[in-house]
PDB file of N, CA and C in Angstrom:
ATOM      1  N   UNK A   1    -117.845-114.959  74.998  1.00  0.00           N
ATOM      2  CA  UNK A   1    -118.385-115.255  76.318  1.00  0.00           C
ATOM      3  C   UNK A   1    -119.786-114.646  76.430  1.00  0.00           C
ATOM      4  N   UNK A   2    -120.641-115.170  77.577  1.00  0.00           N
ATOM      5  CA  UNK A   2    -122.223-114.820  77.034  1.00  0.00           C
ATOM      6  C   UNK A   2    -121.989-114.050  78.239  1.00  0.00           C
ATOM      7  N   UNK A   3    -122.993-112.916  78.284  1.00  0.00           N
ATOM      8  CA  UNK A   3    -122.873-112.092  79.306  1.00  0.00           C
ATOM      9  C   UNK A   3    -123.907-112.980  80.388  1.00  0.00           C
ATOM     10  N   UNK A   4    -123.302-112.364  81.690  1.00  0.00           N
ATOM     11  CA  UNK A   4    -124.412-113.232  82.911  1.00  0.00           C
ATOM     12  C   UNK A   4    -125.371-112.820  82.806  1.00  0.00           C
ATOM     13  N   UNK A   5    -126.549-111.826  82.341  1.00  0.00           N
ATOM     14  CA  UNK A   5    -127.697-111.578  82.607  1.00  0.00           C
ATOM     15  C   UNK A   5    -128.415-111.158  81.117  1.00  0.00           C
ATOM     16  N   UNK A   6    -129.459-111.632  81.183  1.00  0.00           N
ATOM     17  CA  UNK A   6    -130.260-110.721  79.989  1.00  0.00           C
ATOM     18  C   UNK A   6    -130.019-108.722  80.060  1.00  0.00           C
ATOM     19  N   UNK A   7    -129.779-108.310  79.318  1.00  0.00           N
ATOM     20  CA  UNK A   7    -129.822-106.631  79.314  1.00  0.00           C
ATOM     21  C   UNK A   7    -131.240-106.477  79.204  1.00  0.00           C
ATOM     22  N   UNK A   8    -132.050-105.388  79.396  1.00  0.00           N
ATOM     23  CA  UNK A   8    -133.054-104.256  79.753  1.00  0.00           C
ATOM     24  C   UNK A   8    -133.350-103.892  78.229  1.00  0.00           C
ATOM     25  N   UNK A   9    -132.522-103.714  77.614  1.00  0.00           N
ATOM     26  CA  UNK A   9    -132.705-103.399  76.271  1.00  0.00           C
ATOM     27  C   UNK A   9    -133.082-104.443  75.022  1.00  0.00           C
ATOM     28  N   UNK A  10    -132.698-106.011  75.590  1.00  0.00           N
ATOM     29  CA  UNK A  10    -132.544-107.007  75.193  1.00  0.00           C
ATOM     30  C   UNK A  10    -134.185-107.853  75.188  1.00  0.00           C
ATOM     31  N   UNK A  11    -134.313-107.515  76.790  1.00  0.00           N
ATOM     32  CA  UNK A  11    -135.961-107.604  77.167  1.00  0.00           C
ATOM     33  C   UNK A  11    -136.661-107.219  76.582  1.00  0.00           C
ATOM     34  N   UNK A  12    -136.667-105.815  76.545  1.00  0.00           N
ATOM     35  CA  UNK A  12    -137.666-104.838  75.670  1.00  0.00           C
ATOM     36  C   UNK A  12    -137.581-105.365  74.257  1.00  0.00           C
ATOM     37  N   UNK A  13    -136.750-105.227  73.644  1.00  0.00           N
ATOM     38  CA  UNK A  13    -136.684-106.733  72.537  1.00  0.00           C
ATOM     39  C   UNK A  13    -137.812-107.395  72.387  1.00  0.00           C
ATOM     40  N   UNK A  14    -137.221-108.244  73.243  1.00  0.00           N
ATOM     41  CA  UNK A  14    -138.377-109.634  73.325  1.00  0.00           C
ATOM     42  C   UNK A  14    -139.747-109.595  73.726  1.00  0.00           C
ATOM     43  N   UNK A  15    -139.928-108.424  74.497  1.00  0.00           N
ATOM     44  CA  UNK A  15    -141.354-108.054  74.815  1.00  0.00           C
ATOM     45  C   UNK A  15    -141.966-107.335  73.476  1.00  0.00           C
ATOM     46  N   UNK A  16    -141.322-106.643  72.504  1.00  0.00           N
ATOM     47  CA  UNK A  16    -141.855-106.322  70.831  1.00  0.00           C
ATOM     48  C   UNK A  16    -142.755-107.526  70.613  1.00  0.00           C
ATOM     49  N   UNK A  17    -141.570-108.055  70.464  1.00  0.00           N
ATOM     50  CA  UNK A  17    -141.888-109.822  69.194  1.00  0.00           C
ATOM     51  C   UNK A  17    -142.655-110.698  70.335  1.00  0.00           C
ATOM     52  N   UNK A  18    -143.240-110.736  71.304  1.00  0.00           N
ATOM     53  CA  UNK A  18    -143.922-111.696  72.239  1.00  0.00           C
ATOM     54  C   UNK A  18    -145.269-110.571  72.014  1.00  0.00           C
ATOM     55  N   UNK A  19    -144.975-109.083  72.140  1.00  0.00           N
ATOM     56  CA  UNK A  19    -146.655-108.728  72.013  1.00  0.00           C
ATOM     57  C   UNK A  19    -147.250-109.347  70.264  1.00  0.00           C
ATOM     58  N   UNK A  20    -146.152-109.332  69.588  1.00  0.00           N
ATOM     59  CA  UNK A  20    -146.866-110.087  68.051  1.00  0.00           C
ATOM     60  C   UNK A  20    -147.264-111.372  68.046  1.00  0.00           C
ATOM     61  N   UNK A  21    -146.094-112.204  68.367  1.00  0.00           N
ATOM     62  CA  UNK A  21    -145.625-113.218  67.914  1.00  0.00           C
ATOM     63  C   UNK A  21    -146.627-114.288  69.218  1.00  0.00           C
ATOM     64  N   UNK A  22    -146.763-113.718  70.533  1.00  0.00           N
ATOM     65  CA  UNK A  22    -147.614-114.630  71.410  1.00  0.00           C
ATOM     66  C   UNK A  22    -148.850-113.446  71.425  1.00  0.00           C
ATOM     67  N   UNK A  23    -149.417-113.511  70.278  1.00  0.00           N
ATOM     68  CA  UNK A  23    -150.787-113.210  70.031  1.00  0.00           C
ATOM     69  C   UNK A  23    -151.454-113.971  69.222  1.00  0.00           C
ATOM     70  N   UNK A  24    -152.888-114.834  69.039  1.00  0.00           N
ATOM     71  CA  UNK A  24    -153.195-115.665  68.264  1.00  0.00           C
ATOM     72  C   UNK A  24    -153.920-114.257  67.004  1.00  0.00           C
ATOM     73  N   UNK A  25    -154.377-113.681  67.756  1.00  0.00           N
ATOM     74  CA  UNK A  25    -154.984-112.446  66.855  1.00  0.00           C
ATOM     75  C   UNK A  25    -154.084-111.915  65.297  1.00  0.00           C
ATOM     76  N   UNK A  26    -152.823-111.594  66.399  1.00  0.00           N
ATOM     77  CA  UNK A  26    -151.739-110.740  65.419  1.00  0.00           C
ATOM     78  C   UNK A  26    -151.368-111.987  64.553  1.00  0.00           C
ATOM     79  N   UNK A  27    -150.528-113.077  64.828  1.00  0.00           N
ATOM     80  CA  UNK A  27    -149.959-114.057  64.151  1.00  0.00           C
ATOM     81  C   UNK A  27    -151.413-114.571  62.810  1.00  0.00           C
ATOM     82  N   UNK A  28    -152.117-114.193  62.955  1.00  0.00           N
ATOM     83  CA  UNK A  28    -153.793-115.085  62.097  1.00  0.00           C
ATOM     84  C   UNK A  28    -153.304-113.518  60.797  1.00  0.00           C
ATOM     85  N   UNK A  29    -153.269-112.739  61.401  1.00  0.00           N
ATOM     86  CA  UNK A  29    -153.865-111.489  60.568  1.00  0.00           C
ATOM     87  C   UNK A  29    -152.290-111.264  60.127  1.00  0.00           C
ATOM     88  N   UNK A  30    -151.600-111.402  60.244  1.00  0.00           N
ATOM     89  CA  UNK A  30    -150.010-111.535  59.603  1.00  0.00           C
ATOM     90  C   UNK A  30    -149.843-112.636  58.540  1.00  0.00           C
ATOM     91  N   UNK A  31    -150.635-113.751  58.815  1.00  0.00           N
ATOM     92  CA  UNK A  31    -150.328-114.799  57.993  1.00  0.00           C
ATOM     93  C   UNK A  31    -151.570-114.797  56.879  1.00  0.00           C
ATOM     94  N   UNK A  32    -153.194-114.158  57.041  1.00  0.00           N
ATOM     95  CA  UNK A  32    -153.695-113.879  56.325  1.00  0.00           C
ATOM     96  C   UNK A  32    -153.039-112.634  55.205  1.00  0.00           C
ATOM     97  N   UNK A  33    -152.383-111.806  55.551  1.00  0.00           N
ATOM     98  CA  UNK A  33    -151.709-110.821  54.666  1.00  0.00           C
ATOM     99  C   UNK A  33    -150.579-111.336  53.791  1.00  0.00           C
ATOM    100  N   UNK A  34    -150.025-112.166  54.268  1.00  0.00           N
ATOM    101  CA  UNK A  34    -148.927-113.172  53.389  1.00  0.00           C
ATOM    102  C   UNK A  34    -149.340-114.116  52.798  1.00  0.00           C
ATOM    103  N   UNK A  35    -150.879-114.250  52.772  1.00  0.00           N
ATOM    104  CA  UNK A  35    -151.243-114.783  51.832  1.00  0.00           C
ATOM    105  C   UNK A  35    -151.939-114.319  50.489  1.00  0.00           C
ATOM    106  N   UNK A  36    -152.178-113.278  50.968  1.00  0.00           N
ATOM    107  CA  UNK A  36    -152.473-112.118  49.828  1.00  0.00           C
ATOM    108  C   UNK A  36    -153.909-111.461  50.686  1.00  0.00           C
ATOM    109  N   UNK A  37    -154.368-111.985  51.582  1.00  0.00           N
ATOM    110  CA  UNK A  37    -155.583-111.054  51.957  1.00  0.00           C
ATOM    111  C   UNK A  37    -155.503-109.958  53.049  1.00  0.00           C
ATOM    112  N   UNK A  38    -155.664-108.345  51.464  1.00  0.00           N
ATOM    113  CA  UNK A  38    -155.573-107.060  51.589  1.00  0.00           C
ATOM    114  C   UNK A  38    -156.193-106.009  52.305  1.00  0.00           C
ATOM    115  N   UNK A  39    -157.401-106.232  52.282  1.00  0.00           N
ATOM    116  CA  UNK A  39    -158.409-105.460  52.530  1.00  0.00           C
ATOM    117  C   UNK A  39    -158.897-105.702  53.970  1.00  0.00           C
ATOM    118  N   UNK A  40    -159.168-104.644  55.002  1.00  0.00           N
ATOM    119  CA  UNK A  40    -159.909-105.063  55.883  1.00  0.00           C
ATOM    120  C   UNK A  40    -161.352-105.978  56.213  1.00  0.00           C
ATOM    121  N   UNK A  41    -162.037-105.548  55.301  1.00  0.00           N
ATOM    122  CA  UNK A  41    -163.237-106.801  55.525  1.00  0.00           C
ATOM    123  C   UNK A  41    -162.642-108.189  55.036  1.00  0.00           C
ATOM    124  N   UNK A  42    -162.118-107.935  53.860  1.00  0.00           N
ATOM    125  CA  UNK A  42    -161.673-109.704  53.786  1.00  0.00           C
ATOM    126  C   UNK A  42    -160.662-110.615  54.662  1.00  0.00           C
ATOM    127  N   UNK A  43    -160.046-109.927  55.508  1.00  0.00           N
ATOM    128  CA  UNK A  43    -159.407-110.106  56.669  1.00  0.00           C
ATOM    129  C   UNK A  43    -160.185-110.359  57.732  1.00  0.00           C
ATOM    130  N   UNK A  44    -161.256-109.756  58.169  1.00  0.00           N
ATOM    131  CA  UNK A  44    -162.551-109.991  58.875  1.00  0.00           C
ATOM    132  C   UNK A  44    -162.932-111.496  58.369  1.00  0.00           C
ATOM    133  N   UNK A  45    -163.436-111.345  56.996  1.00  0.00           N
ATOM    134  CA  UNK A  45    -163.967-112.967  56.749  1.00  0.00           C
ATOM    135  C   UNK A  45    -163.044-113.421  56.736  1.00  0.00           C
ATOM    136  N   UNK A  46    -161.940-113.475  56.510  1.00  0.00           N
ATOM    137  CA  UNK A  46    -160.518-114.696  56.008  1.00  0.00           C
ATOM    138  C   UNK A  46    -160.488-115.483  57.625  1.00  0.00           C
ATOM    139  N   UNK A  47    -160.784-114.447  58.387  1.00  0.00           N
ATOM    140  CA  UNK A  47    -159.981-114.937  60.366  1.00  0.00           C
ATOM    141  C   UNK A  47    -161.162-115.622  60.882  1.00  0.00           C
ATOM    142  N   UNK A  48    -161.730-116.933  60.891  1.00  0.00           N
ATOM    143  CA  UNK A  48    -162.535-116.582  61.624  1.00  0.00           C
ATOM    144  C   UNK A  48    -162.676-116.147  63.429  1.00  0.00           C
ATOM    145  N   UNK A  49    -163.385-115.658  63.378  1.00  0.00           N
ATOM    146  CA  UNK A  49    -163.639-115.090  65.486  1.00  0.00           C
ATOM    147  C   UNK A  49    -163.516-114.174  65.276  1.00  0.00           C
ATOM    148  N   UNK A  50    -162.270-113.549  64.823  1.00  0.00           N
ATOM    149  CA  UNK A  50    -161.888-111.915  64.900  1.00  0.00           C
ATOM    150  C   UNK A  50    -163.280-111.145  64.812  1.00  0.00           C
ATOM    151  N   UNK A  51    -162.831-109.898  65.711  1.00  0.00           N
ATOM    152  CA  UNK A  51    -163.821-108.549  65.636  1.00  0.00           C
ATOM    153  C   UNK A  51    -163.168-107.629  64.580  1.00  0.00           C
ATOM    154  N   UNK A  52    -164.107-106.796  64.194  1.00  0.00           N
ATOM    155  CA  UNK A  52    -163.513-105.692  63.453  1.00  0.00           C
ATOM    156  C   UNK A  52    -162.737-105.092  64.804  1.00  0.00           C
ATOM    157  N   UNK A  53    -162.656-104.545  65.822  1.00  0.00           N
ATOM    158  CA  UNK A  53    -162.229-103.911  66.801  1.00  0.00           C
ATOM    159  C   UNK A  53    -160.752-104.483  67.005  1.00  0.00           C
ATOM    160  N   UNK A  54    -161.059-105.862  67.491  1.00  0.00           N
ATOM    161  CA  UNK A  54    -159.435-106.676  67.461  1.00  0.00           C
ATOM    162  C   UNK A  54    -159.161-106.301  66.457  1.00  0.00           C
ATOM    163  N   UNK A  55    -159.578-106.439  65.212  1.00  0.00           N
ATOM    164  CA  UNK A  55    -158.841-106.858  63.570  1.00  0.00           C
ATOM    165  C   UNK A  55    -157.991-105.474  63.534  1.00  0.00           C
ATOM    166  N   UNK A  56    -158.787-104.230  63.899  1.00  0.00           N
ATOM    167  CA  UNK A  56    -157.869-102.719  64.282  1.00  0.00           C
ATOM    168  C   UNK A  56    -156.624-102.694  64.820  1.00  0.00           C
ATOM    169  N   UNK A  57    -157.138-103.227  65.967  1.00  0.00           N
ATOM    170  CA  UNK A  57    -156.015-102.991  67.149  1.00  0.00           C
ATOM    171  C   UNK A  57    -154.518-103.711  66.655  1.00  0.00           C
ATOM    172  N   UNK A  58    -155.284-105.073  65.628  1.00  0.00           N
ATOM    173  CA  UNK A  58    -154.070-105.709  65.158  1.00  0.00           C
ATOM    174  C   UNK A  58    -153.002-105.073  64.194  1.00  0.00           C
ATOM    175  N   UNK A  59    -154.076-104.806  63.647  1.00  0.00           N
ATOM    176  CA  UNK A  59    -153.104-103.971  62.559  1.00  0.00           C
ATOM    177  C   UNK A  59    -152.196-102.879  62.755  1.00  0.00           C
ATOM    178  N   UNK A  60    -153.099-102.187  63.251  1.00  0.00           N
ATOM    179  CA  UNK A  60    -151.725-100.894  64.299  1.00  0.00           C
ATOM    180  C   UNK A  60    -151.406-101.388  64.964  1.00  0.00           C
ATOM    181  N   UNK A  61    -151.153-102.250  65.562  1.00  0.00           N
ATOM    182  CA  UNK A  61    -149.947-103.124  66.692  1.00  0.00           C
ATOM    183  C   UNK A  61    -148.703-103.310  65.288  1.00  0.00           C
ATOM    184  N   UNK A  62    -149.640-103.954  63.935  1.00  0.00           N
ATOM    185  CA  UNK A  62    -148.222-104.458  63.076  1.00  0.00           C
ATOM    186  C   UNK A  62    -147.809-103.212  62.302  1.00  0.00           C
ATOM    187  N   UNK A  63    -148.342-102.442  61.977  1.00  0.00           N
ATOM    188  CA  UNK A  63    -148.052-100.999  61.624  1.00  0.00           C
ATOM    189  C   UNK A  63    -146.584-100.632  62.406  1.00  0.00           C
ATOM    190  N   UNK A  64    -147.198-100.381  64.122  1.00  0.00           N
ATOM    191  CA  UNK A  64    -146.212 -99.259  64.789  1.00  0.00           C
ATOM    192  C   UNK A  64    -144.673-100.484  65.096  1.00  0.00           C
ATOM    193  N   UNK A  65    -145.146-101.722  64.882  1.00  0.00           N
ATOM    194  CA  UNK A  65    -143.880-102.534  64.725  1.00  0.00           C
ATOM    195  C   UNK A  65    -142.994-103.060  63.456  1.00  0.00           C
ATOM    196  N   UNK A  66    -143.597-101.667  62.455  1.00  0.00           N
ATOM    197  CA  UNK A  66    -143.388-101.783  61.287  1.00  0.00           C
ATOM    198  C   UNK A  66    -142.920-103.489  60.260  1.00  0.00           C
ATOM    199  N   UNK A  67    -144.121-104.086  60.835  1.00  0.00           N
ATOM    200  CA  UNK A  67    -144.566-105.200  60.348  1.00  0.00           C
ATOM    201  C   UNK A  67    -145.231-105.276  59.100  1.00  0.00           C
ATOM    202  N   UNK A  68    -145.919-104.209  59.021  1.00  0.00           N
ATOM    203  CA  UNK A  68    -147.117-103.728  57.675  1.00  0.00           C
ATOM    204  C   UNK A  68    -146.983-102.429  57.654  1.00  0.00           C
ATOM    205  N   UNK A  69    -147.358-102.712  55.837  1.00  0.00           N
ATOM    206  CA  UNK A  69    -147.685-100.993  55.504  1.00  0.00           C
ATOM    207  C   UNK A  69    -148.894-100.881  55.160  1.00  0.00           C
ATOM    208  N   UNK A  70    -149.354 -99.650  55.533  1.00  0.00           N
ATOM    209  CA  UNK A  70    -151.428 -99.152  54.742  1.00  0.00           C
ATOM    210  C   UNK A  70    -150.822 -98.599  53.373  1.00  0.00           C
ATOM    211  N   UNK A  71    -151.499 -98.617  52.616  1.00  0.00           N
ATOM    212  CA  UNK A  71    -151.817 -97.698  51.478  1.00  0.00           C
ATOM    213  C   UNK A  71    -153.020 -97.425  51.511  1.00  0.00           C
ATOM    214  N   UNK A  72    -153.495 -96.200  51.394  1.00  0.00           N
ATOM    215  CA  UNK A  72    -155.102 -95.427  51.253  1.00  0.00           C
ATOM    216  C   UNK A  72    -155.223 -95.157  49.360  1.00  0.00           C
ATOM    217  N   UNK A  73    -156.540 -95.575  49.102  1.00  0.00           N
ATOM    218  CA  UNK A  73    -156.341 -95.019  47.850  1.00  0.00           C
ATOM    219  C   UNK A  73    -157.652 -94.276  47.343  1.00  0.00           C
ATOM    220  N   UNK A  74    -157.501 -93.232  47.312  1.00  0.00           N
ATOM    221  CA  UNK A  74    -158.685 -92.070  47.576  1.00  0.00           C
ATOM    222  C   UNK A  74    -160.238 -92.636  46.114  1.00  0.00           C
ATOM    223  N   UNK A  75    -161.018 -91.855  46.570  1.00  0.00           N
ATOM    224  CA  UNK A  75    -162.504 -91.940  45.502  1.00  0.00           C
ATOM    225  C   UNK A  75    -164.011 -92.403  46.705  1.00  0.00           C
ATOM    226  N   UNK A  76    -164.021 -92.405  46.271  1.00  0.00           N
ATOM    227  CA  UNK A  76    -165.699 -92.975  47.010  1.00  0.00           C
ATOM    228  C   UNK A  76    -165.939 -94.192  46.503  1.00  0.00           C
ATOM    229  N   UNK A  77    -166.247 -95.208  47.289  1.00  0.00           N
ATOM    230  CA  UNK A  77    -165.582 -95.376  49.139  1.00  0.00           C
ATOM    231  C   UNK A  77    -164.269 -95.171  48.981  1.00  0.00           C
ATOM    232  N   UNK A  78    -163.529 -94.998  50.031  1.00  0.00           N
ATOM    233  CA  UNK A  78    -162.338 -94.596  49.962  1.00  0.00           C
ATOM    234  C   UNK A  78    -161.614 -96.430  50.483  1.00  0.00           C
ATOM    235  N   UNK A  79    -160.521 -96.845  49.792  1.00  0.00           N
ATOM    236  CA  UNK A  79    -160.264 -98.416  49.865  1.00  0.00           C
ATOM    237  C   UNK A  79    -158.532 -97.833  50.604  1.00  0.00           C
ATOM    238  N   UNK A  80    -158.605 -99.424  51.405  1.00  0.00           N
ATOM    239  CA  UNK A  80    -157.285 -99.260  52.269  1.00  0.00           C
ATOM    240  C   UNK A  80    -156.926-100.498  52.050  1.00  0.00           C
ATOM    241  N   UNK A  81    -155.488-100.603  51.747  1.00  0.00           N
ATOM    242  CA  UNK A  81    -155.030-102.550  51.646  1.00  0.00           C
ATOM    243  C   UNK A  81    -154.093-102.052  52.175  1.00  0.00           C
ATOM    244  N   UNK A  82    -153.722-103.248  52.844  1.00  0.00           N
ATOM    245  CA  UNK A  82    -152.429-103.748  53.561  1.00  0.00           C
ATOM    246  C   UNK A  82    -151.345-104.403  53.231  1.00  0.00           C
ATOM    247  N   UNK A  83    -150.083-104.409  53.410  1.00  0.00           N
ATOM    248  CA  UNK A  83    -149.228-105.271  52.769  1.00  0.00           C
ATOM    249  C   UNK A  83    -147.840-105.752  53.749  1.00  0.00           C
ATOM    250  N   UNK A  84    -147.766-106.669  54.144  1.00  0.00           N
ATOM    251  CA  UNK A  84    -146.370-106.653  54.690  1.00  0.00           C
ATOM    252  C   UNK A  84    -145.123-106.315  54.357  1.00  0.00           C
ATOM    253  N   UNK A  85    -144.241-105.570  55.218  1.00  0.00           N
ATOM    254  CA  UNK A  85    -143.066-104.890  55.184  1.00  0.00           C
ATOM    255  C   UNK A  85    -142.336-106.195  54.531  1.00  0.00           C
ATOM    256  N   UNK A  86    -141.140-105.811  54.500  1.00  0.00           N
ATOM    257  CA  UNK A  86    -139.839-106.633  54.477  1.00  0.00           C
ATOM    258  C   UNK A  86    -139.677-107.284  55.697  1.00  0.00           C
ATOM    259  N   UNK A  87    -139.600-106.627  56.859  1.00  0.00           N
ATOM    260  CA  UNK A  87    -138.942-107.294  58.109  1.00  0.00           C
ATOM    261  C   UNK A  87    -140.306-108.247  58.311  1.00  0.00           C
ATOM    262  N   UNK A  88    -142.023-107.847  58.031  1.00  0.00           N
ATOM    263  CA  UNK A  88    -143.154-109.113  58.339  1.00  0.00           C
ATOM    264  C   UNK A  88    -143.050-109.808  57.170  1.00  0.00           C
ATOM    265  N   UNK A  89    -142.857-109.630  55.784  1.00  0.00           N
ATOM    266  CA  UNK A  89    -142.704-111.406  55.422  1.00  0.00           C
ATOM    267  C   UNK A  89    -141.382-112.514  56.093  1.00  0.00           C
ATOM    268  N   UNK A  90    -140.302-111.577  56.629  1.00  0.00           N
ATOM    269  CA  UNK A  90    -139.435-112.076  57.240  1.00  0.00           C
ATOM    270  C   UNK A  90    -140.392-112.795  58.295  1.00  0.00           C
ATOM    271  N   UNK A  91    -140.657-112.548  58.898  1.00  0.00           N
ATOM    272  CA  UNK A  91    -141.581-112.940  60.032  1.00  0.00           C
ATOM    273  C   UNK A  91    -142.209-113.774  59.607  1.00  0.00           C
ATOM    274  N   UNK A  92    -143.468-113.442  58.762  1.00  0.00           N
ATOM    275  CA  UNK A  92    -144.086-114.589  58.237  1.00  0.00           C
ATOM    276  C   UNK A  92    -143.840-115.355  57.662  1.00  0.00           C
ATOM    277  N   UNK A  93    -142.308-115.829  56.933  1.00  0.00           N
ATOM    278  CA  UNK A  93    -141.382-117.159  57.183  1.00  0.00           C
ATOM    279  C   UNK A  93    -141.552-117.851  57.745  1.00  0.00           C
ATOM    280  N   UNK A  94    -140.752-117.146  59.243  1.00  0.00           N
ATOM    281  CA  UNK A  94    -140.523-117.766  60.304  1.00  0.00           C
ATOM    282  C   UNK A  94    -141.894-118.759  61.168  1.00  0.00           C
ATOM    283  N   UNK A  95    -142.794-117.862  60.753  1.00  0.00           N
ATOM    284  CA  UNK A  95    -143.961-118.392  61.631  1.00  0.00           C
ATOM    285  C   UNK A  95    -144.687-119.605  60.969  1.00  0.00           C
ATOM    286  N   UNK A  96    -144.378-119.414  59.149  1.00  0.00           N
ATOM    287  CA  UNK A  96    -144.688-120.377  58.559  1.00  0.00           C
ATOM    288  C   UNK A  96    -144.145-121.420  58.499  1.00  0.00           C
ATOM    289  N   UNK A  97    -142.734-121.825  59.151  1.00  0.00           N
ATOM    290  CA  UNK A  97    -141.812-122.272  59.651  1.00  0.00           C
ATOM    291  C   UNK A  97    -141.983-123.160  60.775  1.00  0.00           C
ATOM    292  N   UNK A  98    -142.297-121.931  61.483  1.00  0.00           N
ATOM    293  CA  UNK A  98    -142.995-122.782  62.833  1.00  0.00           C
ATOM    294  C   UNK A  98    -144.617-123.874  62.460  1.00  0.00           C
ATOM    295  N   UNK A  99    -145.033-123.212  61.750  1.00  0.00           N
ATOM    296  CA  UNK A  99    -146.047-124.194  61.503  1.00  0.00           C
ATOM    297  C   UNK A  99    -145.932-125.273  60.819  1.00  0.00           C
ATOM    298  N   UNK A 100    -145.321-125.347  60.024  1.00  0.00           N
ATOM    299  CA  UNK A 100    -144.958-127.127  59.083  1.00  0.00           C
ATOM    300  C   UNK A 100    -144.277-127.936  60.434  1.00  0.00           C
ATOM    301  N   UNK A 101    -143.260-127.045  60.972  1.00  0.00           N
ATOM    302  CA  UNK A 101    -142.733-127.789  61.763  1.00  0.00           C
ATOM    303  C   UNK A 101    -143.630-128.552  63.379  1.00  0.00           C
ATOM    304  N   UNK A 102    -144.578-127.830  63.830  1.00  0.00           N
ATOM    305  CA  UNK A 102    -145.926-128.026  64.404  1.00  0.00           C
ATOM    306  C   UNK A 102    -146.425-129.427  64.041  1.00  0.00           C
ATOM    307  N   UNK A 103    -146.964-129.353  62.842  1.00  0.00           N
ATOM    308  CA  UNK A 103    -147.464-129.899  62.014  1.00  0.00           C
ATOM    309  C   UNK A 103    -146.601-131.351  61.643  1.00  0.00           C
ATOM    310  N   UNK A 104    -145.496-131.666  61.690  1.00  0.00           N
ATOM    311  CA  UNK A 104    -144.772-132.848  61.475  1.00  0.00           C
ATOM    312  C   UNK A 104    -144.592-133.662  62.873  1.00  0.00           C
ATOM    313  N   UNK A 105    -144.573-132.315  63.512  1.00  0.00           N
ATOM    314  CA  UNK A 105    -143.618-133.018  65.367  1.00  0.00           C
ATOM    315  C   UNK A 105    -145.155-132.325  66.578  1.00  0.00           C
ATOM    316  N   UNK A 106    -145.576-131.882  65.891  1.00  0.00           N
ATOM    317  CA  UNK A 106    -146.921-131.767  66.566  1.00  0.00           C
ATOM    318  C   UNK A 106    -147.692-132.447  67.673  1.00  0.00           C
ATOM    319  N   UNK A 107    -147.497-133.807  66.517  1.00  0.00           N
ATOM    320  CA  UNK A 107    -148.648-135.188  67.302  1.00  0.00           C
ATOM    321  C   UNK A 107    -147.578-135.340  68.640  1.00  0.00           C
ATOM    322  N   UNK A 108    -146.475-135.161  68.770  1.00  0.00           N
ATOM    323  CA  UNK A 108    -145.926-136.224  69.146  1.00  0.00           C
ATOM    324  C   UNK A 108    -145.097-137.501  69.024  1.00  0.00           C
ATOM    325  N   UNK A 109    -145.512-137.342  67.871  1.00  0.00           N
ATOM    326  CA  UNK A 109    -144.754-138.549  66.519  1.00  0.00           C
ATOM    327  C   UNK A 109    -144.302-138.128  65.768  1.00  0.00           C
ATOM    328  N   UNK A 110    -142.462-138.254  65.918  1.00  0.00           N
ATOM    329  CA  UNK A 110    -141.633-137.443  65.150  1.00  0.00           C
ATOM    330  C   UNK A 110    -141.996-138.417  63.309  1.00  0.00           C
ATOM    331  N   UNK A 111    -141.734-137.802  62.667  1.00  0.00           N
ATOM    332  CA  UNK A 111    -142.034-138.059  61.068  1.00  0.00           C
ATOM    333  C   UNK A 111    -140.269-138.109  60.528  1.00  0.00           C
ATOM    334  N   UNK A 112    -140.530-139.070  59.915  1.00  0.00           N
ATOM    335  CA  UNK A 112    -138.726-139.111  59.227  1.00  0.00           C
ATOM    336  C   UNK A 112    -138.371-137.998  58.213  1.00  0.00           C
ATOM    337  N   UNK A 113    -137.775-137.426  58.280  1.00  0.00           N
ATOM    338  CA  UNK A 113    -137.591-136.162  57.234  1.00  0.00           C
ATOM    339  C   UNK A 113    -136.772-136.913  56.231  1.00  0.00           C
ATOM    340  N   UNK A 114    -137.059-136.923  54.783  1.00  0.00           N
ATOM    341  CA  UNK A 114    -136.452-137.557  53.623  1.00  0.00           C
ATOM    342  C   UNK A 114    -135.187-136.810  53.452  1.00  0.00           C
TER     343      UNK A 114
END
């Protein structure tokens, strides 16, 4: 039986995955990392629009939602790449998911699936 109301805890939930997932920022820079681009500047060029400032904010948004991990790797300059967790390529599945599927039923004009 479904309970009558959404729970408080259930919300907070969904408010996680809606600050990621209904962000065009976060979802660009999640799906640039699942594609292999590591590095902060090439993430800068890979997105276009993005600021370095957004491109920050994004990343520690997917960090503290343990979406991504940093690795630092010391010397002069000192280099930082990024990599998605387990639970963000899970994600970035899903979103890649959502996009073919966009993309077929998109127009408006459903497409016959073989």
């Amino acid at each position: 039986m479904k309970p009558a109301y959404l729970s408080l805890e259930d919300r907070n939930r969904y408010r996680s995955l809606e600050d990621v997932v209904g962000c065009k920022w976060s979802v660009a820079v999640l799906a640039a990392i699942a594609r292999g681009v590591k590095r902060p500047g090439e993430l800068e060029r890979f997105i276009p629009g993005i600021s370095a400032k957004v491109l920050a904010e994004r990343l520690k948004k997917l960090l503290d939602y343990g979406l991504a991990e940093r690795t630092e790797f010391p010397g002069l300059p000192a280099r930082v790449e990024y990599e998605l967790s387990e639970k963000g390529r899970k994600l970035a599945g899903i979103i890649e998911q959502l996009r073919e599927l966009d993309g077929r039923y998109g127009s408006g004009e459903e497409e016959e699936v073989p």
